[in-house]
N, C-alpha and C. Protein backbone atom coordinates (compact mmCIF):
# COMPACT_ATOMS: atom_id res chain seq x y z
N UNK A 1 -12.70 -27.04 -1.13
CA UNK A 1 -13.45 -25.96 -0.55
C UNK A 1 -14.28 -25.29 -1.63
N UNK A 2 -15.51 -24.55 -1.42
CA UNK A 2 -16.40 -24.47 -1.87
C UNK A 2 -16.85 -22.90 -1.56
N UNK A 3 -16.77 -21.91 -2.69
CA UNK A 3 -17.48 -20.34 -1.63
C UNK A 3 -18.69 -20.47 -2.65
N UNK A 4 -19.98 -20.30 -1.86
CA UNK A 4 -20.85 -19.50 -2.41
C UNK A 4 -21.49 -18.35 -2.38
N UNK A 5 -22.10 -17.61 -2.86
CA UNK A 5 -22.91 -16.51 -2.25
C UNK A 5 -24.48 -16.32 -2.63
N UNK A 6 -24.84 -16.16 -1.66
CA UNK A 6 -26.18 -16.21 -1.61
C UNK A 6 -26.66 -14.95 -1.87
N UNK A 7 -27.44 -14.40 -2.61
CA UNK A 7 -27.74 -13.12 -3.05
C UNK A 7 -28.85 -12.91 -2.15
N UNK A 8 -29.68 -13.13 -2.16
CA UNK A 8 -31.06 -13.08 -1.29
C UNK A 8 -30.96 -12.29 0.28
N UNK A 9 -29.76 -12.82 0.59
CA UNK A 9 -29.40 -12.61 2.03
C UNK A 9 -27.96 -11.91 2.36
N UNK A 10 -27.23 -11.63 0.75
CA UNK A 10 -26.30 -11.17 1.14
C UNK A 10 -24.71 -11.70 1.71
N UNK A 11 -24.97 -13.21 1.54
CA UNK A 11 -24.38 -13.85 2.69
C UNK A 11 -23.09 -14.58 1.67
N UNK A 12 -21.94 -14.68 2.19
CA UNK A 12 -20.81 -15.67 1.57
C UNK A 12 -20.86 -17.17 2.43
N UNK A 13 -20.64 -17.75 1.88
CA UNK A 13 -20.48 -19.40 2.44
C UNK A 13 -18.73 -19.77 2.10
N UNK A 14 -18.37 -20.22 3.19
CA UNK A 14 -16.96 -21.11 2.30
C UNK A 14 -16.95 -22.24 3.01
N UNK A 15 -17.25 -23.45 2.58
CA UNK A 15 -17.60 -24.67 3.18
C UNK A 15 -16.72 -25.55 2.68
N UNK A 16 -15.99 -26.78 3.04
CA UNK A 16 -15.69 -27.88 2.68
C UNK A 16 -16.27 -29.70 3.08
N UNK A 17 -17.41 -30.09 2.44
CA UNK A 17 -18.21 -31.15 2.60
C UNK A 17 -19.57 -30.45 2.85
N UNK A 18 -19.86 -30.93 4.51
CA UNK A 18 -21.01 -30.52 4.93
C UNK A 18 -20.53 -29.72 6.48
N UNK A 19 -19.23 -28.99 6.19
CA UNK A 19 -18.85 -28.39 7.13
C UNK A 19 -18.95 -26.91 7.06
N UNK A 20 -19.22 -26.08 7.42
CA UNK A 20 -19.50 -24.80 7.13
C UNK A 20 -18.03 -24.17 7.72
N UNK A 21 -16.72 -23.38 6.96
CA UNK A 21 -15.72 -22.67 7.35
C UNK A 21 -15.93 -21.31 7.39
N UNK A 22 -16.39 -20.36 6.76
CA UNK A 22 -16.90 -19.13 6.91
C UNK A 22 -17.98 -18.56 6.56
N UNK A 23 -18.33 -17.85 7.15
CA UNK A 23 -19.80 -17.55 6.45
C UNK A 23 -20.34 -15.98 7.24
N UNK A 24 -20.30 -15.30 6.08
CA UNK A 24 -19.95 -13.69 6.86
C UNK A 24 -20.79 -13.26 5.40
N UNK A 25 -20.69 -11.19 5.35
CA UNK A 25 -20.88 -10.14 4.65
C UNK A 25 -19.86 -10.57 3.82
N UNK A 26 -18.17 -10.34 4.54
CA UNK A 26 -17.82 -10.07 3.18
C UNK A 26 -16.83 -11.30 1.99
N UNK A 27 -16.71 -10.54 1.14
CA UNK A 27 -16.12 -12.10 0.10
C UNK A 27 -15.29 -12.00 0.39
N UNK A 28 -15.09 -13.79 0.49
CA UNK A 28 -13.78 -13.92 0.74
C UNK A 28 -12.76 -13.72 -0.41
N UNK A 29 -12.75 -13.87 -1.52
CA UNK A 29 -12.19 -13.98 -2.18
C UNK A 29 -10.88 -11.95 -2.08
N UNK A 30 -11.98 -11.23 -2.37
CA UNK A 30 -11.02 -9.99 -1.78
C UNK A 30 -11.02 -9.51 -0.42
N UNK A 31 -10.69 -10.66 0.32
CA UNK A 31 -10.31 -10.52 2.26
C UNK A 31 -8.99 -11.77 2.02
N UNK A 32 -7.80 -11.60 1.92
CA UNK A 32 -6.86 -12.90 1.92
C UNK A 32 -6.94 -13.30 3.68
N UNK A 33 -7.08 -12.35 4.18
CA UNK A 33 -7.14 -12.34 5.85
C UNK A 33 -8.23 -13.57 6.18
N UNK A 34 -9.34 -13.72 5.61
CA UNK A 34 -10.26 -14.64 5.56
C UNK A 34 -9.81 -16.16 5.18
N UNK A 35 -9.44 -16.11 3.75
CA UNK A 35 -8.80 -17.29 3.75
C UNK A 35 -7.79 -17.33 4.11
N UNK A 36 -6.60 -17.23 4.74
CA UNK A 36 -5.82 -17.50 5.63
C UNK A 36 -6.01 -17.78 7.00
N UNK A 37 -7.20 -17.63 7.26
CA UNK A 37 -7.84 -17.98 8.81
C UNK A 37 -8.48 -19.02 8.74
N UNK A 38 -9.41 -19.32 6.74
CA UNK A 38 -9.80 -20.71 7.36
C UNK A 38 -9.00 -21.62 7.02
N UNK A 39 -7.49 -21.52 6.46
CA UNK A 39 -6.58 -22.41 5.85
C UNK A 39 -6.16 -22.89 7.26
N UNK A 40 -5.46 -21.93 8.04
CA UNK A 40 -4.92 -22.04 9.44
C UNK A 40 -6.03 -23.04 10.44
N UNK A 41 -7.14 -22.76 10.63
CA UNK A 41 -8.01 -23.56 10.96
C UNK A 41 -8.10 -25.12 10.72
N UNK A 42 -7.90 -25.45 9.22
CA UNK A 42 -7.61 -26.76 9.14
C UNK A 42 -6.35 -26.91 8.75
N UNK A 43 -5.65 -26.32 9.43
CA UNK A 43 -4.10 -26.93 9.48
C UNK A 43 -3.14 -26.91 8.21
N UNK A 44 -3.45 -25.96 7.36
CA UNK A 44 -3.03 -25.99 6.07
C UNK A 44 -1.99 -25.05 5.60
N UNK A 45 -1.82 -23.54 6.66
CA UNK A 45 -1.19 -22.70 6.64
C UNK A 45 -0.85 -22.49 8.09
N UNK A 46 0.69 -22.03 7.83
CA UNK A 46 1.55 -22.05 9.26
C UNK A 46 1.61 -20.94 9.25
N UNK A 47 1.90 -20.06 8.45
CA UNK A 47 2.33 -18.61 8.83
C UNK A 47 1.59 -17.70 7.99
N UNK A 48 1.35 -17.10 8.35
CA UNK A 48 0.54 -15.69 6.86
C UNK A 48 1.31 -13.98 7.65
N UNK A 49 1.73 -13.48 6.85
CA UNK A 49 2.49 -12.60 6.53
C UNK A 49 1.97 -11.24 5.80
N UNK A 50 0.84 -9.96 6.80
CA UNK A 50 -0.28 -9.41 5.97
C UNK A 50 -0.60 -8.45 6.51
């Protein structure tokens, strides 16, 4: 997985390949709520606890 951020627009990316998993305002990195939604999404996390 892959986050970028695009300054221009403000925008976070968290992609894995050529699949787009989130892509919002805010970073993911300080939202765990975020990545735990796109872990759960591809099947990677069973439970989150938050």
């Amino acid at each position: 997985m892959k986050i970028k951020h695009i300054q221009s627009m403000d925008l976070w990316l968290l992609t894995k390949g050529d699949k787009v998993l989130y892509r919002g305002k805010r970073n993911p990195w300080k939202s765990p709520g975020i990545i735990a939604s796109v872990l759960r999404s591809e099947g990677k996390l069973f439970r989150y606890f938050g």
